[in-house]
Protein backbone atom coordinates (compact mmCIF):
# COMPACT_ATOMS: atom_id res chain seq x y z
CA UNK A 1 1.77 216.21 -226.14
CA UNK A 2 4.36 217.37 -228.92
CA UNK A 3 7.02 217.46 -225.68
CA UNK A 4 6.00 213.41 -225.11
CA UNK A 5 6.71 212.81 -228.96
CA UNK A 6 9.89 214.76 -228.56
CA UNK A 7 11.83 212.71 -226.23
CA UNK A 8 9.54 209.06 -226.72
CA UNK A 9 8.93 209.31 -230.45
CA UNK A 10 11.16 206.41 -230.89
CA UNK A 11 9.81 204.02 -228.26
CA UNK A 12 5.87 204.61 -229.52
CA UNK A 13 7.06 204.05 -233.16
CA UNK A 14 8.18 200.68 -231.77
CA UNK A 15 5.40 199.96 -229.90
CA UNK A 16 3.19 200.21 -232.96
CA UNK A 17 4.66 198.13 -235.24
CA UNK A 18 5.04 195.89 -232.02
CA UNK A 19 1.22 195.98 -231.68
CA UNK A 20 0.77 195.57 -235.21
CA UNK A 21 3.03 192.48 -235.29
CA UNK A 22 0.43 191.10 -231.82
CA UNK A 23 -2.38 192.48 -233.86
CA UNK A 24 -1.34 190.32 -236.62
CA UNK A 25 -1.23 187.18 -235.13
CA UNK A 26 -4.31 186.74 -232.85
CA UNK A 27 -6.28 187.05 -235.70
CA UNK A 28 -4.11 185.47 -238.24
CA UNK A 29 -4.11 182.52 -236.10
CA UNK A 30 -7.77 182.12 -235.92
CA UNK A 31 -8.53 182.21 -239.77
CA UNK A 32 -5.59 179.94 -240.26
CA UNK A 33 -7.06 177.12 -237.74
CA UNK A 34 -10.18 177.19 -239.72
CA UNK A 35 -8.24 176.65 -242.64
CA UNK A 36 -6.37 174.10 -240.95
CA UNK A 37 -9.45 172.06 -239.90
CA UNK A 38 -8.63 172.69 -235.72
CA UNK A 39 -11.98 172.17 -233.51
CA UNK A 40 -12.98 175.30 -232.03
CA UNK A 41 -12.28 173.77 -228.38
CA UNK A 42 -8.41 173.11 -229.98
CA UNK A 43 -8.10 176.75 -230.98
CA UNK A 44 -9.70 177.69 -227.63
CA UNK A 45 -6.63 175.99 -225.99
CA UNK A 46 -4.17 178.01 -228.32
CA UNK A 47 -5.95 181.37 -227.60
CA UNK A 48 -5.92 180.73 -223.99
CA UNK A 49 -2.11 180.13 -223.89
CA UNK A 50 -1.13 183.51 -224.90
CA UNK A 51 -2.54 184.62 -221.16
CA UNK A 52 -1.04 181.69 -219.43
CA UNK A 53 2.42 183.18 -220.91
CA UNK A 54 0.69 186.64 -220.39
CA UNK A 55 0.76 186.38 -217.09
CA UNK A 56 3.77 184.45 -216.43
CA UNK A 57 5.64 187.08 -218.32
CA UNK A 58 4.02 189.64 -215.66
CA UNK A 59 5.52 187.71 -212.58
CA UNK A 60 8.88 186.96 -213.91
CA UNK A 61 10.18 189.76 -216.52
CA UNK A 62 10.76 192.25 -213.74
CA UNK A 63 12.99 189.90 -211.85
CA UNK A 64 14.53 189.20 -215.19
CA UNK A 65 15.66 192.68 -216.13
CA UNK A 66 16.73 193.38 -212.56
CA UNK A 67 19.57 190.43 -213.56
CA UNK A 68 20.54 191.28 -216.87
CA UNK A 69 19.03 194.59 -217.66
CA UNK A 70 16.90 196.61 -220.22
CA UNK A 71 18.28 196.33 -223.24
CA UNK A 72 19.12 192.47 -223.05
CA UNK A 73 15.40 191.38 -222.11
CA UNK A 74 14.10 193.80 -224.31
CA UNK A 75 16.19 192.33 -227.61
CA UNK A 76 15.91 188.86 -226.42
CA UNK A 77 12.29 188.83 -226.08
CA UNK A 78 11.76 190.65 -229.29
CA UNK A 79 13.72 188.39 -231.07
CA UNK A 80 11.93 185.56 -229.70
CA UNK A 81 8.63 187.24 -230.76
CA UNK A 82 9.43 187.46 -234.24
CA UNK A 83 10.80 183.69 -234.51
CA UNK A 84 7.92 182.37 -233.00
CA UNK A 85 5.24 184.15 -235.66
CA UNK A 86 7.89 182.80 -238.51
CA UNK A 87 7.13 179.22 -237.43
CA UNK A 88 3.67 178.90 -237.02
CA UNK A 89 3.12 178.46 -240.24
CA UNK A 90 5.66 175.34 -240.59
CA UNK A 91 4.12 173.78 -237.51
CA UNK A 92 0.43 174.22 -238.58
CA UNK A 93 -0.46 171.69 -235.03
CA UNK A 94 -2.90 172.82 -231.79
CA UNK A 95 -0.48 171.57 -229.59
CA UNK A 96 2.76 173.50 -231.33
CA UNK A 97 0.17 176.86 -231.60
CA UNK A 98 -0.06 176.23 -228.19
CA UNK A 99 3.35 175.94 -227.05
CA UNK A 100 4.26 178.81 -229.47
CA UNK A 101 1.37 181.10 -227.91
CA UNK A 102 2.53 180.65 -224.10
CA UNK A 103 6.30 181.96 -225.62
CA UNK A 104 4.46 184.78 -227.28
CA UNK A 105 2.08 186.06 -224.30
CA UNK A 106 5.82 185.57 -222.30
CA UNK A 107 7.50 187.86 -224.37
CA UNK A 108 4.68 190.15 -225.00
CA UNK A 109 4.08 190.87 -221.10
CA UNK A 110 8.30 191.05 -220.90
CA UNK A 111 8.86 193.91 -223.47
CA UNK A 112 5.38 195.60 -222.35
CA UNK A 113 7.14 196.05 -218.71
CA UNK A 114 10.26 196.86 -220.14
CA UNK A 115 9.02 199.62 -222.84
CA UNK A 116 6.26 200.95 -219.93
CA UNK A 117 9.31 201.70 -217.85
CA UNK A 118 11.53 203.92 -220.05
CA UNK A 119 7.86 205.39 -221.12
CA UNK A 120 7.74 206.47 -217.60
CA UNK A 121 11.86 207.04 -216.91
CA UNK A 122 11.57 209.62 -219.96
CA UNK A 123 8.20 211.58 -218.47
CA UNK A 124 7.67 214.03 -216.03
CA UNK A 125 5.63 214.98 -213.45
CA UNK A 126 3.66 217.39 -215.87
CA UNK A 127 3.49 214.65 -218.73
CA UNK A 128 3.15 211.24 -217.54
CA UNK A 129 -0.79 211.22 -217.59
CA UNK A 130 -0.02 212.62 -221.59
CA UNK A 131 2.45 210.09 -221.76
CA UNK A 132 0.41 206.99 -220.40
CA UNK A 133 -2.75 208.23 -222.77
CA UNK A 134 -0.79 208.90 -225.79
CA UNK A 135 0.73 205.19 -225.37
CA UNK A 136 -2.36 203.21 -225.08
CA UNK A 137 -3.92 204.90 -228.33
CA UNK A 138 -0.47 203.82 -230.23
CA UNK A 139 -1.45 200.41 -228.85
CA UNK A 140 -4.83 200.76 -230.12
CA UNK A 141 -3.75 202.12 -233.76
CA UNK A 142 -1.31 198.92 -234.06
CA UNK A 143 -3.62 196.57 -233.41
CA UNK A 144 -6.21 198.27 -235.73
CA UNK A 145 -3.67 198.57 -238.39
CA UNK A 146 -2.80 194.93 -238.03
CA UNK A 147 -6.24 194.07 -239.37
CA UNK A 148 -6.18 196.63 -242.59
CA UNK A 149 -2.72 194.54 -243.23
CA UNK A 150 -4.23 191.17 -243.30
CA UNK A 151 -7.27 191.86 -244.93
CA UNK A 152 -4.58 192.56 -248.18
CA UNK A 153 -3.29 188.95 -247.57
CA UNK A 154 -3.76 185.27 -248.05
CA UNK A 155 -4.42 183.60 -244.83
CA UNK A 156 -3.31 180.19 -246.05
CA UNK A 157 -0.06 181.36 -246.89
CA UNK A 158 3.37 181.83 -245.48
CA UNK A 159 3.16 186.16 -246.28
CA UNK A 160 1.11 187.21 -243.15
CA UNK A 161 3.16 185.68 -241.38
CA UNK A 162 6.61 186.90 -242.33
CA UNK A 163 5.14 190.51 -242.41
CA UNK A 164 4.49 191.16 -238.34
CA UNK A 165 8.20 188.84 -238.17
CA UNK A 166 9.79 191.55 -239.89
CA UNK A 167 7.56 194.10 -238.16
CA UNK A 168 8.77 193.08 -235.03
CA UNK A 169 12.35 192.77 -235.96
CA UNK A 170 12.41 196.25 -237.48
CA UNK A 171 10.60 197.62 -233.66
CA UNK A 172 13.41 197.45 -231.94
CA UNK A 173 16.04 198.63 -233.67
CA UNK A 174 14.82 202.60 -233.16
CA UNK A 175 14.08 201.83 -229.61
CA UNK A 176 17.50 200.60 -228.76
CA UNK A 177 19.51 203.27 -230.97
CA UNK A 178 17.94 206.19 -229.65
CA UNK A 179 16.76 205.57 -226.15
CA UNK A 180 19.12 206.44 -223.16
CA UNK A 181 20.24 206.48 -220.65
CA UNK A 182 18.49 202.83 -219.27
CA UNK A 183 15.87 203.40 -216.54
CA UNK A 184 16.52 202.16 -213.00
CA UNK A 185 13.56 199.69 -211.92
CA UNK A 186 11.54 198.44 -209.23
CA UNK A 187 8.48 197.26 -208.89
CA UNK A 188 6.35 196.46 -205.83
CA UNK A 189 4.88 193.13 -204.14
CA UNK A 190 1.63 192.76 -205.23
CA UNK A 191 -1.13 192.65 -202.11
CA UNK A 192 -2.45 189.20 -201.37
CA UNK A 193 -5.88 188.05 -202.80
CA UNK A 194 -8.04 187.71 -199.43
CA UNK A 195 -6.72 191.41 -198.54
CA UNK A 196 -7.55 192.79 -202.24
CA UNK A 197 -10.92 190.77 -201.91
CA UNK A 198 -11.88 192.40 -198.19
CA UNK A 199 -10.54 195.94 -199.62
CA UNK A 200 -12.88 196.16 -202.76
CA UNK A 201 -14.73 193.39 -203.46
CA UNK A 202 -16.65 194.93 -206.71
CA UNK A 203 -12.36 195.79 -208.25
CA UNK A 204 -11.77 191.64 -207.49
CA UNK A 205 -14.74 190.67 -208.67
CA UNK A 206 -14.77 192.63 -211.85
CA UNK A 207 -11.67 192.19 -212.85
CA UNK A 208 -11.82 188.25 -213.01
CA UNK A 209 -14.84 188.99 -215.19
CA UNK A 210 -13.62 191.03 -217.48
CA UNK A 211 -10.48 188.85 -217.95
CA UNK A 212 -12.60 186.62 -219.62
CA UNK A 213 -14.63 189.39 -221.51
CA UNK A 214 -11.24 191.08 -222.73
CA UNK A 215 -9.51 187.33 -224.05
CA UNK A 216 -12.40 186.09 -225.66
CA UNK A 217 -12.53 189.82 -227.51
CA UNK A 218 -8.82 189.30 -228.28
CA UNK A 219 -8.46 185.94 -228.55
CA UNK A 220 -11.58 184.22 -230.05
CA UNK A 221 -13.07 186.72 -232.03
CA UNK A 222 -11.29 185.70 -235.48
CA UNK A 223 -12.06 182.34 -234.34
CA UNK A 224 -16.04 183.20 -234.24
CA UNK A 225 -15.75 185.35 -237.60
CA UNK A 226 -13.98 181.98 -239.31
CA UNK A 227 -16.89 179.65 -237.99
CA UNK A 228 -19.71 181.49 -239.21
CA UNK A 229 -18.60 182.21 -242.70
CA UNK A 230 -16.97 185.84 -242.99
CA UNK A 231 -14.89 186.55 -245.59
CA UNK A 232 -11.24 187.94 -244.47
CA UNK A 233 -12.32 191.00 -244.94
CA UNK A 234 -15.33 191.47 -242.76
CA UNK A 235 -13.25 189.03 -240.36
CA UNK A 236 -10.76 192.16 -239.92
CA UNK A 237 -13.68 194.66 -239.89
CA UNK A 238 -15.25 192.88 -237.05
CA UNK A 239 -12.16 192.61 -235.19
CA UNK A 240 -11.22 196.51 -234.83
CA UNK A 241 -14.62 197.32 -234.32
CA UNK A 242 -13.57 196.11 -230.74
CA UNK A 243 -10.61 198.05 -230.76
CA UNK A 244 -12.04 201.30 -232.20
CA UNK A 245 -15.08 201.28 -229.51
CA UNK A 246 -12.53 200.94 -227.08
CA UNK A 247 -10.53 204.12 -228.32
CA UNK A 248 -13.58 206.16 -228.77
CA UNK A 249 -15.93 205.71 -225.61
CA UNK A 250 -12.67 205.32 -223.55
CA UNK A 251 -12.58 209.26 -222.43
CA UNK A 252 -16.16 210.40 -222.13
CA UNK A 253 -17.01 206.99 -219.87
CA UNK A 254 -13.51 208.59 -217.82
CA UNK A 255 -14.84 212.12 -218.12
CA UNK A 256 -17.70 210.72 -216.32
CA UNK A 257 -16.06 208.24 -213.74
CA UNK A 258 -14.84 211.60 -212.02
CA UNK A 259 -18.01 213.20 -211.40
CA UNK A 260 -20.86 210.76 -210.19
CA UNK A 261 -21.05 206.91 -208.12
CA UNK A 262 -18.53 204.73 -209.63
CA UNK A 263 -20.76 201.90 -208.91
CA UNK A 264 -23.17 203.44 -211.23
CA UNK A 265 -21.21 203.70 -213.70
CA UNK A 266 -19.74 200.50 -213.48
CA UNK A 267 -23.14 198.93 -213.40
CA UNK A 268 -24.26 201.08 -216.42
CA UNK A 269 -21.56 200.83 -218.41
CA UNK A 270 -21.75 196.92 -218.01
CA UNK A 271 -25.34 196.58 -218.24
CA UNK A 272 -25.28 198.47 -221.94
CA UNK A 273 -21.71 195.91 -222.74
CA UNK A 274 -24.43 193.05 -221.67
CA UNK A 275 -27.08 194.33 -224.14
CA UNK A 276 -24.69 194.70 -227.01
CA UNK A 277 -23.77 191.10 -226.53
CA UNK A 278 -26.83 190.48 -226.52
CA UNK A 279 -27.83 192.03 -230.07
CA UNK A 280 -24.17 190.35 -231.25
CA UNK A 281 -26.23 186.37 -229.53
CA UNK A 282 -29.37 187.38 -231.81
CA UNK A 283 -27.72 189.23 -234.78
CA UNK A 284 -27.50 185.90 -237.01
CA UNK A 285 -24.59 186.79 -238.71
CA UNK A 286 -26.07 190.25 -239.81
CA UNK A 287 -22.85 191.76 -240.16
CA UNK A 288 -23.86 195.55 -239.26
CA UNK A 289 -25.15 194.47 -235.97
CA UNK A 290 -22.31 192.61 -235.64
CA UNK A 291 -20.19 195.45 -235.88
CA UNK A 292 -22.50 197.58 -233.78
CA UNK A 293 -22.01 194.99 -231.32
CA UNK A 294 -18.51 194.51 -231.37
CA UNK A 295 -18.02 198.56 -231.22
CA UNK A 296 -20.03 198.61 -228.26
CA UNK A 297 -18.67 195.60 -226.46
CA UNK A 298 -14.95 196.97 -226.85
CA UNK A 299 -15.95 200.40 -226.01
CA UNK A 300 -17.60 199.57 -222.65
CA UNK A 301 -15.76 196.57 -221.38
CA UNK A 302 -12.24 198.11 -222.03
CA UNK A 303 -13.29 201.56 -219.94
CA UNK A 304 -14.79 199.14 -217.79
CA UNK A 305 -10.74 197.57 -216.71
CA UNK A 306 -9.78 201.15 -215.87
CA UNK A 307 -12.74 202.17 -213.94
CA UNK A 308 -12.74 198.94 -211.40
CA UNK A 309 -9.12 200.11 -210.79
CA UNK A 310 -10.09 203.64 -210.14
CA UNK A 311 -13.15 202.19 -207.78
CA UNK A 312 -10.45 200.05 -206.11
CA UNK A 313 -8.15 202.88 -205.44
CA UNK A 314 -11.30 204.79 -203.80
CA UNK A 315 -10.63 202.76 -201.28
CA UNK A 316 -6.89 202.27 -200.45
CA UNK A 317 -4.52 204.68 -198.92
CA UNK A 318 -2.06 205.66 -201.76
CA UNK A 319 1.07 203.65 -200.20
CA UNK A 320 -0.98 200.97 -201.19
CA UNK A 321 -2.22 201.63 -204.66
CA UNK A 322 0.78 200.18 -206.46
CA UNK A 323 0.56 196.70 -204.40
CA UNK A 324 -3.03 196.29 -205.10
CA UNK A 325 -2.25 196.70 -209.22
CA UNK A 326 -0.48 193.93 -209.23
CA UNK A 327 -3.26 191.64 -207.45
CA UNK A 328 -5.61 193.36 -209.88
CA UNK A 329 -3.71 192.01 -213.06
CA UNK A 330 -3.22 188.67 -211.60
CA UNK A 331 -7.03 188.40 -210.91
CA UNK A 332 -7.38 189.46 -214.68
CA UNK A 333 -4.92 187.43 -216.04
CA UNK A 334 -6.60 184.21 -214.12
CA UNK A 335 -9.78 185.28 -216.22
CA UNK A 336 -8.57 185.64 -219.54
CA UNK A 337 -6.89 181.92 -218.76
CA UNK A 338 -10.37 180.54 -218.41
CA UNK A 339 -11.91 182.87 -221.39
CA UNK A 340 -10.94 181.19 -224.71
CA UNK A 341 -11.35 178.04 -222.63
CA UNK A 342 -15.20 178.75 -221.61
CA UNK A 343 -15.81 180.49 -224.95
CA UNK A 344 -14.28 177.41 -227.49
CA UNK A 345 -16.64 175.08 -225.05
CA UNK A 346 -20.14 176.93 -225.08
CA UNK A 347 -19.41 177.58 -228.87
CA UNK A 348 -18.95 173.92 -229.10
CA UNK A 349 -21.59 172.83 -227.42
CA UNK A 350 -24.29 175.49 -228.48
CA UNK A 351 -22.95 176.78 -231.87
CA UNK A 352 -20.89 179.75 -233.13
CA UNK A 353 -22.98 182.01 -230.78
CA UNK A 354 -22.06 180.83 -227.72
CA UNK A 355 -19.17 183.64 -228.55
CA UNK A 356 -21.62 186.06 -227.25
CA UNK A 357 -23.68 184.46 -224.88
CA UNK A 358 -20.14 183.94 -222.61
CA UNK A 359 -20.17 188.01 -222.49
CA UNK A 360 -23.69 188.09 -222.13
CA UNK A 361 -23.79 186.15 -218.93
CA UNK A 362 -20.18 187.77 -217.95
CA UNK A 363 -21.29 191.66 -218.09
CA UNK A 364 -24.43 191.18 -216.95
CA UNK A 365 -23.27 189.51 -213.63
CA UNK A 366 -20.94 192.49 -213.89
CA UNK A 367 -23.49 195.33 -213.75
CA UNK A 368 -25.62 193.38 -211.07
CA UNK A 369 -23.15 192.62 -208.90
CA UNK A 370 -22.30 196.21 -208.63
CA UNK A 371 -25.78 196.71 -208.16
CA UNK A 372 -25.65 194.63 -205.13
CA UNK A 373 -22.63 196.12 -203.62
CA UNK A 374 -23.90 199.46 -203.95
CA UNK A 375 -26.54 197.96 -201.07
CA UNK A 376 -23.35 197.13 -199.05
CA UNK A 377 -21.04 200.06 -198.69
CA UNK A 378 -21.77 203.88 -198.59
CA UNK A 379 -20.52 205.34 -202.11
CA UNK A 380 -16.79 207.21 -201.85
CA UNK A 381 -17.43 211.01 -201.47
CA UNK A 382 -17.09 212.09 -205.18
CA UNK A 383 -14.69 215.05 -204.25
CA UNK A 384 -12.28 212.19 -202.16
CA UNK A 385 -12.38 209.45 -204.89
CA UNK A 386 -9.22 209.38 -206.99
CA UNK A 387 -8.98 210.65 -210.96
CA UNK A 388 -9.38 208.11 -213.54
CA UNK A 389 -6.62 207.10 -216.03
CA UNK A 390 -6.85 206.04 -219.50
CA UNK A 391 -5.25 201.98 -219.14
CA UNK A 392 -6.29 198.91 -221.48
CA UNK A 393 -6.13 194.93 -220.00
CA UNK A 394 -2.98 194.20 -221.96
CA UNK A 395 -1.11 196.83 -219.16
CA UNK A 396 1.65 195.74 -217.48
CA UNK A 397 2.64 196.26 -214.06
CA UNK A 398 4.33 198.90 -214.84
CA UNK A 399 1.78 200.52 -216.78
CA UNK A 400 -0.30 200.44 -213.75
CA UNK A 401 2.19 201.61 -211.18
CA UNK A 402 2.41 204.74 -213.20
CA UNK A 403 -1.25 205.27 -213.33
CA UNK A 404 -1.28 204.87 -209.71
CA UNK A 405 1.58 207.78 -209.66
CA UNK A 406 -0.69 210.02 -211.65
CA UNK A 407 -3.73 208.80 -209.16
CA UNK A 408 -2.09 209.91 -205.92
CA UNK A 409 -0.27 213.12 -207.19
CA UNK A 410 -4.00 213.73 -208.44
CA UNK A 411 -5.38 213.48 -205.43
CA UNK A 412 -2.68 215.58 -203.29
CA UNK A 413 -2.98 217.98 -205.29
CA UNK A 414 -6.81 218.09 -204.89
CA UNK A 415 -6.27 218.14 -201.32
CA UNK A 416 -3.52 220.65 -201.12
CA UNK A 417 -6.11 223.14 -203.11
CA UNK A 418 -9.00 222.09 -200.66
CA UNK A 419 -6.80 222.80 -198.05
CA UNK A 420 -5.78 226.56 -199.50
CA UNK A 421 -9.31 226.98 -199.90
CA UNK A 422 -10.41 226.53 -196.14
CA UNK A 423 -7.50 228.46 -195.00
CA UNK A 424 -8.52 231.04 -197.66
């Protein structure tokens, strides 16, 4: 670990304030709009652009730093970042939000594929798993710390705004000082959706689920705190609760995706993400079981994005691991499209708990339909199935291609010992 800090120390201290700066805003935003008087279907709409830019980002940045490099997409994109959370307060419209949230998610996915590959130009083979961990918990701390920072503030303001502007300004500047030389890049096709579907129906499946699950945690949670009557405060509270479940019960839920049934698991670990929802649908605004609900939901449903992938890979050969990660994050990203959208309607149309009931219904379909296709396929030999790695939904392609490195040297090296063994 204190090798990875050595040579990356400057590209994870950019990364955080980065993630403090995205952090910021997704919540910001969704105080603000309640200030602002926008209907909870309108701020749907705006929380459901960032992953329309999300994904376009995903599609189009690598092509873009193929043409012009690195360091040009990476300062560009930053730069746009910070302008964009500078002028949502002078623009306080839906439709402006909206434009200003597809830039955002565009950017976001462009410097998360650019930073993801140095990440993985500056590891080794004896690191990278350290180096892929240790870079999702600085995404996890930034987003945390973005909600400490504006429960200090004044929502209505212009302050919390300017803050994760100059945040992200500042992010680059030790990144591009100190990191050399620039990584060459490639990334791979991504398989085609009937031949992802026919491979691993439960990693398809799931994934488009938890799309939704994962936006309307990251995009409409502020949005639900603001309509029921939270202060700031317990607004930000509620919010990292997600985040914090999702750091915590991340490893022991991996600890035991390597030793027992995926499908189990999966079902399991959805079925208890369903019940917390649950308890969040019939808390009342009882803000400890809130809280207990939100650490729960963010704690199963983001081990949940990893473990599909893992399940998915149980079932490829490893030349075609890295083509099926970048079906999986389309399938996502088409989920957390429809999330906010779903979520801002059923809260509309039912009240401010309609927030939960959308995860409600989404896990539990989750943990049944794994059920079901444990009925349809014999279960991966445990000692066969690949090693899980620590990712988060907001993983980029590259992000996953690297997991998928650390899945197949995994599992040679597993076979290369089985195979000493029988000579043995």
């Amino acid at each position: 670990m204190i090798q990875v800090l050595g040579s990356s120390w400057a590209l994870l201290l950019g990364m955080t304030l980065l993630m403090v700066g995205n952090g910021m805003q997704g919540t910001l935003l969704g105080v603000r709009g309640a200030l602002e008087q926008f209907s909870t279907f309108e701020m749907s709409i705006v929380m459901s652009a960032y992953f329309v830019g999300f994904l376009g980002g995903s599609r189009l940045a690598p092509e873009m730093i193929r043409r012009v490099g690195h360091v040009r997409v990476f300062a560009a994109l930053a730069s746009f970042i910070s302008a964009v959370l500078i002028l949502y307060p002078s623009f306080a419209n839906p439709i402006a939000w909206a434009l200003g949230r597809v830039l955002i998610g565009f950017c976001f996915s462009g410097v998360y594929v650019t930073a993801e590959s140095w990440l993985n130009n500056a590891a080794t083979n004896e690191n990278r798993g350290k180096a892929l961990s240790l870079y999702m918990m600085v995404q996890m701390i930034g987003i945390v710390s973005a909600q400490a920072l504006i429960a200090a503030g004044d929502p209505s303001g212009f302050i919390l705004f300017i803050i994760p502007s100059v945040l992200v300004s500042i992010s680059f500047a030790p990144i591009l000082l100190s990191i050399s030389p620039t990584p060459a890049f490639d990334t791979t096709q991504p398989m085609s959706l009937r031949e992802l579907f026919s491979r691993s129906p439960l990693g398809c499946t799931g994934q488009f689920l938890l799309g939704g699950v994962f936006s309307a945690q990251f995009g409409m949670s502020a949005v639900y705190g603001a309509q029921i009557g939270l202060s700031l405060g317990k607004i930000s509270l509620f919010v990292s609760a997600f985040y914090i479940g999702a750091l915590l019960l991340q490893y022991p839920i991996g600890w035991l995706s390597d030793r027992m049934d995926r499908r189990i698991l999966i079902a399991v670990v959805a079925l208890i993400g369903g019940l917390a929802s649950f308890i969040g649908f019939m808390a009342g605004g009882v803000f400890e079981l809130l809280l207990i609900s939100a650490f729960l939901i963010g704690g199963t449903s983001n081990p949940l994005y990893a473990l599909l992938i893992a399940h998915t890979n149980d079932f490829l050969e490893h030349e075609d691991m890295a083509s099926a990660s970048g079906g999986l994050i389309f399938v996502n990203g088409l989920g957390a499209i429809a999330g906010p959208v779903i979520t801002g309607w059923l809260m509309g149309m039912i009240g401010a708990h309609g927030y939960f009931m959308f995860m409600v219904v989404l896990l539990l379909a989750l943990a049944a339909y794994s059920a079901y296709r444990m009925t349809q396929r014999p279960a991966a030999n445990v000692e066969d199935t690949v090693s899980y790695a620590t990712l988060m939904p907001s993983s980029s392609p590259v992000a996953l291609e690297v997991a998928q490195e650390i899945f197949i040297e995994a599992s040679m090296d597993e076979e290369s010992n089985n195979l000493n063994l029988d000579e043995n």
